[in-house]
C-alpha atoms as a PDB file:
ATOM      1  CA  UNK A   1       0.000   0.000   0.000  1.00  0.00           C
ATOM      2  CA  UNK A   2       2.698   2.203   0.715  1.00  0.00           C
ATOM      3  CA  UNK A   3       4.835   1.920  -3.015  1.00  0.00           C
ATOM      4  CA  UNK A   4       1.266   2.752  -3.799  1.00  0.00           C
ATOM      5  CA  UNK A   5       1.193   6.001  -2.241  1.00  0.00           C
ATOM      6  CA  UNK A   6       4.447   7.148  -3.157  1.00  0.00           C
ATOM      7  CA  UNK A   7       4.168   5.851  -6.869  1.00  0.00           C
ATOM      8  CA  UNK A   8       1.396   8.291  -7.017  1.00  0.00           C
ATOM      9  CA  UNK A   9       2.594  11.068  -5.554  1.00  0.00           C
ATOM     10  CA  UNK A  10       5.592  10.931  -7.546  1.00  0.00           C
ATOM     11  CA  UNK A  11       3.287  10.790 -10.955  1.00  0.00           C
ATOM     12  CA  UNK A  12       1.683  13.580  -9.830  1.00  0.00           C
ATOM     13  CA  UNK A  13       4.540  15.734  -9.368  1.00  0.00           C
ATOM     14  CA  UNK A  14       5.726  14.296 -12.981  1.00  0.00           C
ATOM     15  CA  UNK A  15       2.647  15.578 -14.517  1.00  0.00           C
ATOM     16  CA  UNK A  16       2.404  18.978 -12.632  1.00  0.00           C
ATOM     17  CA  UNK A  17       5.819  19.641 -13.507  1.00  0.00           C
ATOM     18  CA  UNK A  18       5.309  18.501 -17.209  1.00  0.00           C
ATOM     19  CA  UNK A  19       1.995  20.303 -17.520  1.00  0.00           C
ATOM     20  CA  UNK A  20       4.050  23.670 -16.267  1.00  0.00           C
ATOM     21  CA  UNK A  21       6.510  23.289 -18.933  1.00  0.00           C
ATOM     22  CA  UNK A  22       3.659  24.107 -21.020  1.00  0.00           C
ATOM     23  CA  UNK A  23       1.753  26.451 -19.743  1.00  0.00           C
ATOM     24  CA  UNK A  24       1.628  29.608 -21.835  1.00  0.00           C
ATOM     25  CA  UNK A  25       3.706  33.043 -20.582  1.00  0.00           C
ATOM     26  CA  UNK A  26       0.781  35.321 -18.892  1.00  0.00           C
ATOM     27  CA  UNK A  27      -0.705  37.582 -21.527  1.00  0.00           C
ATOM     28  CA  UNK A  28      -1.888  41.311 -21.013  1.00  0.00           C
ATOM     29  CA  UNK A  29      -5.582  40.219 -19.981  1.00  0.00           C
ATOM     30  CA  UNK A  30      -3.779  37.808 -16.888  1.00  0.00           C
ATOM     31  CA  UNK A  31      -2.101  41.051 -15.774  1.00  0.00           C
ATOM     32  CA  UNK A  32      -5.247  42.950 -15.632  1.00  0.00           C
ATOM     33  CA  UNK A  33      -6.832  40.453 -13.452  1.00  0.00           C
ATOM     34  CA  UNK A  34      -3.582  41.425 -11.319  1.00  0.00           C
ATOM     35  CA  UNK A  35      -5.282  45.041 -10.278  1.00  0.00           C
ATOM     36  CA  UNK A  36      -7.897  43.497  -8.322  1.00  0.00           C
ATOM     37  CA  UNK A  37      -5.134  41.532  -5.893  1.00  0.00           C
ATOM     38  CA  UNK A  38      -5.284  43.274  -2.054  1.00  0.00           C
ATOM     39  CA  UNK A  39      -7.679  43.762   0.408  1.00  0.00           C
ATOM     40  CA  UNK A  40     -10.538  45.641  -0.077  1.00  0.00           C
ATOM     41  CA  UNK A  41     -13.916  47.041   1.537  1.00  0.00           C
ATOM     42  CA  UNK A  42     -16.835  46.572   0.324  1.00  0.00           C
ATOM     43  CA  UNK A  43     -20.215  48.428   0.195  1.00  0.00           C
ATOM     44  CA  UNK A  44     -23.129  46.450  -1.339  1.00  0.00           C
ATOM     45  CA  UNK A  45     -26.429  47.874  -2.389  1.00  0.00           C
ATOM     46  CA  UNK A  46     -28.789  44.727  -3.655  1.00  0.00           C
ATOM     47  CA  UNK A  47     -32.634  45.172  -5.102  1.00  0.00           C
ATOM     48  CA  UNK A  48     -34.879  42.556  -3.316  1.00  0.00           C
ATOM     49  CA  UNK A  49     -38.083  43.191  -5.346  1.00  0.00           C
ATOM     50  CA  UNK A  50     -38.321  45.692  -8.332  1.00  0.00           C
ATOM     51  CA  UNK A  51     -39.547  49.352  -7.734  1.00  0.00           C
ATOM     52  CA  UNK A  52     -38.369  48.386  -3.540  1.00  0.00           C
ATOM     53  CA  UNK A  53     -35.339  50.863  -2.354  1.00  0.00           C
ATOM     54  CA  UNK A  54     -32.329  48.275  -1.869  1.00  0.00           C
ATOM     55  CA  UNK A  55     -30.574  46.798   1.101  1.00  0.00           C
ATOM     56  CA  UNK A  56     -27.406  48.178   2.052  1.00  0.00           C
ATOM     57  CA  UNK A  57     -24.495  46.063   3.633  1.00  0.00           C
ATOM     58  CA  UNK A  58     -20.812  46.552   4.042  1.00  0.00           C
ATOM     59  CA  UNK A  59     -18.516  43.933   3.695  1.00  0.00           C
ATOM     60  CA  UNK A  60     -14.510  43.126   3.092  1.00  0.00           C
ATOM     61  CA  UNK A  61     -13.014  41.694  -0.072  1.00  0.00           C
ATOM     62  CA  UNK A  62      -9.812  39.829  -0.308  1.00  0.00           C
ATOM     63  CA  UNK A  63      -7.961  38.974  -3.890  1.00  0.00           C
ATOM     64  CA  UNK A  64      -5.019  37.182  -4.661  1.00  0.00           C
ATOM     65  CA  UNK A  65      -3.381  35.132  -7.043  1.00  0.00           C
ATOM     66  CA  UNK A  66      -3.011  31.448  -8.064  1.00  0.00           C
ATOM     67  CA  UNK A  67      -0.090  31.389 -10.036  1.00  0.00           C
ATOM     68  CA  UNK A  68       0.131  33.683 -12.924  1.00  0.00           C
ATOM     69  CA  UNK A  69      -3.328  32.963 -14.673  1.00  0.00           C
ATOM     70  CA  UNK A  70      -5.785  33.059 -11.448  1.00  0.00           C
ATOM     71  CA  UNK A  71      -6.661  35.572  -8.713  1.00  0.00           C
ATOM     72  CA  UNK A  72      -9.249  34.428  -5.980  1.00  0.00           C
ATOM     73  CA  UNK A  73     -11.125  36.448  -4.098  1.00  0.00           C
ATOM     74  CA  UNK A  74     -13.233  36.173  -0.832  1.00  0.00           C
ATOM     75  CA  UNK A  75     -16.117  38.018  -0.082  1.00  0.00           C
ATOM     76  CA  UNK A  76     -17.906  38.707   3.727  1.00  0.00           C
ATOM     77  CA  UNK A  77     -20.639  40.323   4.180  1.00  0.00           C
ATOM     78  CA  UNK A  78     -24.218  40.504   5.729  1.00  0.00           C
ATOM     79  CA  UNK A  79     -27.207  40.033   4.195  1.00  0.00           C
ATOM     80  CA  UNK A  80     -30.853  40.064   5.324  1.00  0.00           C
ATOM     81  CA  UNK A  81     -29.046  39.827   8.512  1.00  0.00           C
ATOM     82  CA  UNK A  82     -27.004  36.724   8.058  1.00  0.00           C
ATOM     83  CA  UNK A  83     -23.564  35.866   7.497  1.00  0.00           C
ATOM     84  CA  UNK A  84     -22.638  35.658   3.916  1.00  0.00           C
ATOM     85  CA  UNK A  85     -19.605  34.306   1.782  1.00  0.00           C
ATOM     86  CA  UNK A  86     -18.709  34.446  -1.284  1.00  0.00           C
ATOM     87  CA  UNK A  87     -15.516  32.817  -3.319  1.00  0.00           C
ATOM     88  CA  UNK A  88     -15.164  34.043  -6.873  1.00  0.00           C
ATOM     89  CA  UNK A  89     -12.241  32.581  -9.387  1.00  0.00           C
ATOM     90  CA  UNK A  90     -11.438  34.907 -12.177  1.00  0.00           C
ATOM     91  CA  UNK A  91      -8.398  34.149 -15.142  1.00  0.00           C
ATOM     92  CA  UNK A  92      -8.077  34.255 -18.760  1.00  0.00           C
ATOM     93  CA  UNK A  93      -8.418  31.303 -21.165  1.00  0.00           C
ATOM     94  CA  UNK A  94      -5.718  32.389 -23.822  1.00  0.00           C
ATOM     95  CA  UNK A  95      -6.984  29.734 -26.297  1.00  0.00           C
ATOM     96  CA  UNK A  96     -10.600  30.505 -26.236  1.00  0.00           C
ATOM     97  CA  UNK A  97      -9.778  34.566 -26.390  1.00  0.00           C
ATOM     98  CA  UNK A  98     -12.003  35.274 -23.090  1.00  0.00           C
ATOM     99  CA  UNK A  99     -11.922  35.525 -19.401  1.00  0.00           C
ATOM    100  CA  UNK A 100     -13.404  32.701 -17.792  1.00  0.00           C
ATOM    101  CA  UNK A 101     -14.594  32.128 -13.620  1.00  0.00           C
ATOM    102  CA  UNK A 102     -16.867  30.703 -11.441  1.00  0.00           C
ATOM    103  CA  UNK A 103     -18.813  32.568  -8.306  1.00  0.00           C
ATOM    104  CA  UNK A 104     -19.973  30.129  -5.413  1.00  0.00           C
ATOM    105  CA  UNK A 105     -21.227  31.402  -1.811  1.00  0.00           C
ATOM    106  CA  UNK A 106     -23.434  30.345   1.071  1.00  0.00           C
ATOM    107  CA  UNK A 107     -26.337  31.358   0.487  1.00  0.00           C
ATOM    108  CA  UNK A 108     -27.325  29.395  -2.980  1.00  0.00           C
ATOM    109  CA  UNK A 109     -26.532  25.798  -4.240  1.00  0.00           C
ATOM    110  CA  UNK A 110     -25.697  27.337  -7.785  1.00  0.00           C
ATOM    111  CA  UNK A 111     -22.107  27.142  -9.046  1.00  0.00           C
ATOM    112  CA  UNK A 112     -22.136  30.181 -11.437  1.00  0.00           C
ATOM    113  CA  UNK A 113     -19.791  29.564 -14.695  1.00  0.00           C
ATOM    114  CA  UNK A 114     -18.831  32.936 -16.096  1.00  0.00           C
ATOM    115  CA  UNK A 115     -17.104  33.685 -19.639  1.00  0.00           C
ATOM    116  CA  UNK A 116     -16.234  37.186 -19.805  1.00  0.00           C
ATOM    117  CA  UNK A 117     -14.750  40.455 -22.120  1.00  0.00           C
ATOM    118  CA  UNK A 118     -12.586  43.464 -21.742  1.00  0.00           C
ATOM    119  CA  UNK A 119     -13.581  46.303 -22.973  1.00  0.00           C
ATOM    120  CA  UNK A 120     -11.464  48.353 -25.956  1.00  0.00           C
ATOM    121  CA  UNK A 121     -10.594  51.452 -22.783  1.00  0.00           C
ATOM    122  CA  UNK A 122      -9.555  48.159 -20.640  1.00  0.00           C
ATOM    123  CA  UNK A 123     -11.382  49.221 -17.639  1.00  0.00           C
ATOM    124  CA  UNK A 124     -14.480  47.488 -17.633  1.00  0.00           C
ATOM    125  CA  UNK A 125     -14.796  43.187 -17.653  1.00  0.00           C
ATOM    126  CA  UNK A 126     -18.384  42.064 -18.585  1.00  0.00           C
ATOM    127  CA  UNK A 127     -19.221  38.953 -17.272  1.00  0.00           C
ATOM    128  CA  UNK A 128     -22.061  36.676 -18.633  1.00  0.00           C
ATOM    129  CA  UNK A 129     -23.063  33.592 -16.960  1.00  0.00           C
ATOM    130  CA  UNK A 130     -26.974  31.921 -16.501  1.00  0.00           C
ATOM    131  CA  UNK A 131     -28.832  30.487 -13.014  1.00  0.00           C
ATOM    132  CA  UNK A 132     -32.014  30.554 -10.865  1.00  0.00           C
ATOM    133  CA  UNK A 133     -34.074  33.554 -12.382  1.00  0.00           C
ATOM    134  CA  UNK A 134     -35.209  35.704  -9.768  1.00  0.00           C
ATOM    135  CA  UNK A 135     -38.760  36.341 -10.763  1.00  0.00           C
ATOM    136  CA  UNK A 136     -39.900  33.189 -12.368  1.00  0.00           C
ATOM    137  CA  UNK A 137     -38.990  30.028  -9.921  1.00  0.00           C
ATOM    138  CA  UNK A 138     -37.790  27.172 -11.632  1.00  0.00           C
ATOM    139  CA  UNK A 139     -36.480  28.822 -14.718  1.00  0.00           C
ATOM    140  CA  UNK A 140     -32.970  30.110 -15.543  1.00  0.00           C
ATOM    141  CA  UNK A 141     -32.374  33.803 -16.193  1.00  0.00           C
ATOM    142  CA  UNK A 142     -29.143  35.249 -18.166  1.00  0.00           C
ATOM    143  CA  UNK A 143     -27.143  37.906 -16.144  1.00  0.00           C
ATOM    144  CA  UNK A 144     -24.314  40.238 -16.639  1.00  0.00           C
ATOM    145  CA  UNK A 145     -21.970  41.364 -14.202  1.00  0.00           C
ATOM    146  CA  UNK A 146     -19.639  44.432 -14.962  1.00  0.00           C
ATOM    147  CA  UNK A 147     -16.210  45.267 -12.960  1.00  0.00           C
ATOM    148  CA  UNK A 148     -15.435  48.594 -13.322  1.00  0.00           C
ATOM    149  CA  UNK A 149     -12.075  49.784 -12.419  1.00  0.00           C
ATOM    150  CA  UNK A 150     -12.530  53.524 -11.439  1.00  0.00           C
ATOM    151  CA  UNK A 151      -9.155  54.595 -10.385  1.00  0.00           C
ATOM    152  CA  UNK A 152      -5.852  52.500  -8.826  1.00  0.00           C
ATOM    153  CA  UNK A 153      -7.773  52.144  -5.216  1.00  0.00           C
ATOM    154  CA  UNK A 154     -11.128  52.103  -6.365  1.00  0.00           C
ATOM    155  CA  UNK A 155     -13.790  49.943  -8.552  1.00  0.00           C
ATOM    156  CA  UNK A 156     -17.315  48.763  -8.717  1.00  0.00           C
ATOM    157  CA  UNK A 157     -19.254  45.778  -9.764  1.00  0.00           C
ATOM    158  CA  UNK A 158     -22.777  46.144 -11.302  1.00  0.00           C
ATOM    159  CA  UNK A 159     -24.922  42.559 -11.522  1.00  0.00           C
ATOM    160  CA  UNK A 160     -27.750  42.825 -13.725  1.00  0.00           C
ATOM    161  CA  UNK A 161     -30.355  39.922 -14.815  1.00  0.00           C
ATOM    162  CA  UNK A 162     -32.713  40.059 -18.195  1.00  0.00           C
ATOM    163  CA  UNK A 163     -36.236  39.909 -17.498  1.00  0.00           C
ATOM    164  CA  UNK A 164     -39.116  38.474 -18.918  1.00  0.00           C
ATOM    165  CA  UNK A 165     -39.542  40.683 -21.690  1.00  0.00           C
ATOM    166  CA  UNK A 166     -35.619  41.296 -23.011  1.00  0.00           C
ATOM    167  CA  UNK A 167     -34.966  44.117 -20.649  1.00  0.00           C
ATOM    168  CA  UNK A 168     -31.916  44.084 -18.160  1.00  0.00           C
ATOM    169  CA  UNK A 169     -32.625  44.784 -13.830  1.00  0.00           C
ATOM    170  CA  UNK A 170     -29.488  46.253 -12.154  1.00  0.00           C
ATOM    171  CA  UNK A 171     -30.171  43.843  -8.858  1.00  0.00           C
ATOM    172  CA  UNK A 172     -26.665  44.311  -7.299  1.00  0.00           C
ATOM    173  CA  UNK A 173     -23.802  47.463  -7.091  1.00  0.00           C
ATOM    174  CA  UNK A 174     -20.756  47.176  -4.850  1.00  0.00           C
ATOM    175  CA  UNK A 175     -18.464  49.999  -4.583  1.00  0.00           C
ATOM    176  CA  UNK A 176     -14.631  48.676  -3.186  1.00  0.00           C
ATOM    177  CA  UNK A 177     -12.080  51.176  -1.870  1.00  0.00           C
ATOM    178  CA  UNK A 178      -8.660  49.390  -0.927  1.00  0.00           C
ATOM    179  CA  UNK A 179      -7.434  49.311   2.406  1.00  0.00           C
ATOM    180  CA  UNK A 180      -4.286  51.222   3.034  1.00  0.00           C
END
């Protein structure tokens, strides 16, 4: 059981370290996702029900990296008076041209697969992804999430889903300021 164990722990490292040989050099769009890396807080405004003001919460963010391709950052917060956490993974996918993530947190059983583009300026990533529409149970909605850098200490992130009729709902806007 043993030569087991270290036969296979030994392949692994063979096939990390072969597998790392060929991963690409970091392009321009890997060092944007660099910007976001530090700690950050948070101020979240989210829409509950259409035409209802929205509930405010404040919150911390923390980015950093995974390697040269990923950043991960953590989100806490409260909402509707309970804990919440959030984990979002965010890179580039040089083959297919796009950025490409995933968003999981405690309060849903969705994992949220994101592909993503920078705009021409290269201060605004639009996300689009699909999950649990918000006004008709049971059915999917699509929705697009914007990061907007706004200076080298600041951004925001809009999340918006498309209704029934073609329209898009802002439902979510958090401001970030980075800690000194």
């Amino acid at each position: 059981m043993k030569k087991f164990g270290i036969l296979g722990i030994a392949t692994a490292l063979f096939v990390s370290g072969a597998l790392a040989q060929q991963s690409p050099e970091p392009a321009k769009d890997h060092q944007w996702l660099k910007q976001l890396v530090g700690e950050w807080d948070i101020q979240f405004k989210i829409t509950m029900q259409p035409g209802q003001p929205p509930a405010e919460s404040t919150g911390t963010d923390s980015v950093r990296t995974l390697g040269e391709h990923w950043v991960i950052a953590e989100t806490k917060t409260t909402m509707m008076g309970a804990p919440y956490h959030g984990i979002l993974t965010l890179g580039y996918d040089a083959q297919k041209k796009r950025f490409a993530g995933t968003w999981i947190d405690s309060f849903g059983g969705n994992l949220w697969v994101y592909k993503g583009t920078l705009n021409d300026a290269g201060d605004a990533l639009t996300l689009e992804t699909e999950g649990p529409s918000l006004t008709s149970p049971g059915k999917t909605a699509r929705y697009k999430e914007v990061m907007q850098i706004t200076g080298k200490d600041s951004r925001t992130f809009t999340s918006s889903t498309e209704t029934d009729d073609g329209t898009w709902m802002k439902i979510l806007a958090i401001e970030y300021k980075r800690k000194k």
